[in-house]
Protein backbone atom coordinates (compact mmCIF):
# COMPACT_ATOMS: atom_id res chain seq x y z
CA UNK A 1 1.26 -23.26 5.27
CA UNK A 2 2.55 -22.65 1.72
CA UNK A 3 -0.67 -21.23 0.89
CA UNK A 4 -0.50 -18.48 3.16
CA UNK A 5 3.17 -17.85 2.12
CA UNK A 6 2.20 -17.67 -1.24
CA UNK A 7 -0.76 -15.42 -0.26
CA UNK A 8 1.58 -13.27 1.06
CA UNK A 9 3.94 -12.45 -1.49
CA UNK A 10 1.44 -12.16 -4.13
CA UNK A 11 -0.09 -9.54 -1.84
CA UNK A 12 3.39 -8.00 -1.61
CA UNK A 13 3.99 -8.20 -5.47
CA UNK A 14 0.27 -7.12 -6.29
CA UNK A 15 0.83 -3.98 -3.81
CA UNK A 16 4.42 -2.75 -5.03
CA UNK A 17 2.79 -2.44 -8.66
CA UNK A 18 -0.06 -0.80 -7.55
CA UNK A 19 2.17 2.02 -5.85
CA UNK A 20 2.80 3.78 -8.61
CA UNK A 21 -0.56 4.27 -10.17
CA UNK A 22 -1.82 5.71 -6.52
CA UNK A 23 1.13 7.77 -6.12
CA UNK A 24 0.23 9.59 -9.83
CA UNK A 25 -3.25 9.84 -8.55
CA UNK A 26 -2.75 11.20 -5.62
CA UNK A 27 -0.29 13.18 -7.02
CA UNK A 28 -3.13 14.25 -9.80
CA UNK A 29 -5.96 15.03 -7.28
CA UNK A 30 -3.18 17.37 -4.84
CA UNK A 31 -1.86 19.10 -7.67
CA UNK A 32 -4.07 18.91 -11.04
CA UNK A 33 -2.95 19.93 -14.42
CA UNK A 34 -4.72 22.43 -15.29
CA UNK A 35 -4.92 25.13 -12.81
CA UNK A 36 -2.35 25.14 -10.10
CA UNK A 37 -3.49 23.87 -6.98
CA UNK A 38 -6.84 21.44 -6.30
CA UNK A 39 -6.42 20.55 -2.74
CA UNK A 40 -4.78 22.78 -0.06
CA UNK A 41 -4.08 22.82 3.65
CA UNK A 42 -4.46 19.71 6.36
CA UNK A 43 -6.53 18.01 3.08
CA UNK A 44 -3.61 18.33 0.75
CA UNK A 45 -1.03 17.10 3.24
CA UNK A 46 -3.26 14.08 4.53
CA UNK A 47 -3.51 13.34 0.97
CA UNK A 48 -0.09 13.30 0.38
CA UNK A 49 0.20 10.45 2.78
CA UNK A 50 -2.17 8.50 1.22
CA UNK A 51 0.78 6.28 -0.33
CA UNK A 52 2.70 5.62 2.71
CA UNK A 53 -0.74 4.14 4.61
CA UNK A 54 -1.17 1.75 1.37
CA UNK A 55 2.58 1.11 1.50
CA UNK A 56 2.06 0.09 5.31
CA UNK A 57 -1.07 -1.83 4.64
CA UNK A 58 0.32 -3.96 1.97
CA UNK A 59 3.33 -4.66 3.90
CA UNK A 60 1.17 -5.21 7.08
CA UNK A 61 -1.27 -7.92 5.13
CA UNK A 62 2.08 -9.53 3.79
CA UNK A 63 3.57 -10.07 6.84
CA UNK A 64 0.61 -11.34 9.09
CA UNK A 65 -0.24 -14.02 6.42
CA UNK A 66 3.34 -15.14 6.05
CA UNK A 67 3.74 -15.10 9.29
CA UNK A 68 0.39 -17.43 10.14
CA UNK A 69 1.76 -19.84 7.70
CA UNK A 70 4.67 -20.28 9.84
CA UNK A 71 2.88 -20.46 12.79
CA UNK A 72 0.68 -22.48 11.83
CA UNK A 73 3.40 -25.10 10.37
CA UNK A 74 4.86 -24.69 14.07
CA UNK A 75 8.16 -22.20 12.67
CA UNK A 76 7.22 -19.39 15.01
């Protein structure tokens, strides 16, 4: 049981610092540096949600381990 809600906040706090570094990437690869625009059209804007599906994921992992921990230590 506390294993699992361990697992899941260290999933939590290993995803919120991750964030940041895929957000400048993505942010890199849609618009680039260098020459305006790299990705355009239904490519650039399902790139641009790229962070929210990692952001969902992370919190998704998080909350089905912490909640099997409870349910396992009959909370839920």
């Amino acid at each position: 049981m506390l294993g699992n809600l361990l697992g899941g906040f260290i999933v939590i706090l290993v995803g919120v610092n991750l964030i940041t570094p895929i957000a400048d990437g993505v942010y890199e690869a849609r618009y680039g540096t260098t020459s305006g625009y790299n990705v355009s059209g239904a490519a650039g804007t399902i790139l641009g949600l790229t962070p929210l599906f990692f952001s969902l994921g992370i919190m998704s992992a998080g909350v089905a381990l912490t909640v099997g921990g409870l349910r396992n230590a009959g909370v839920m």
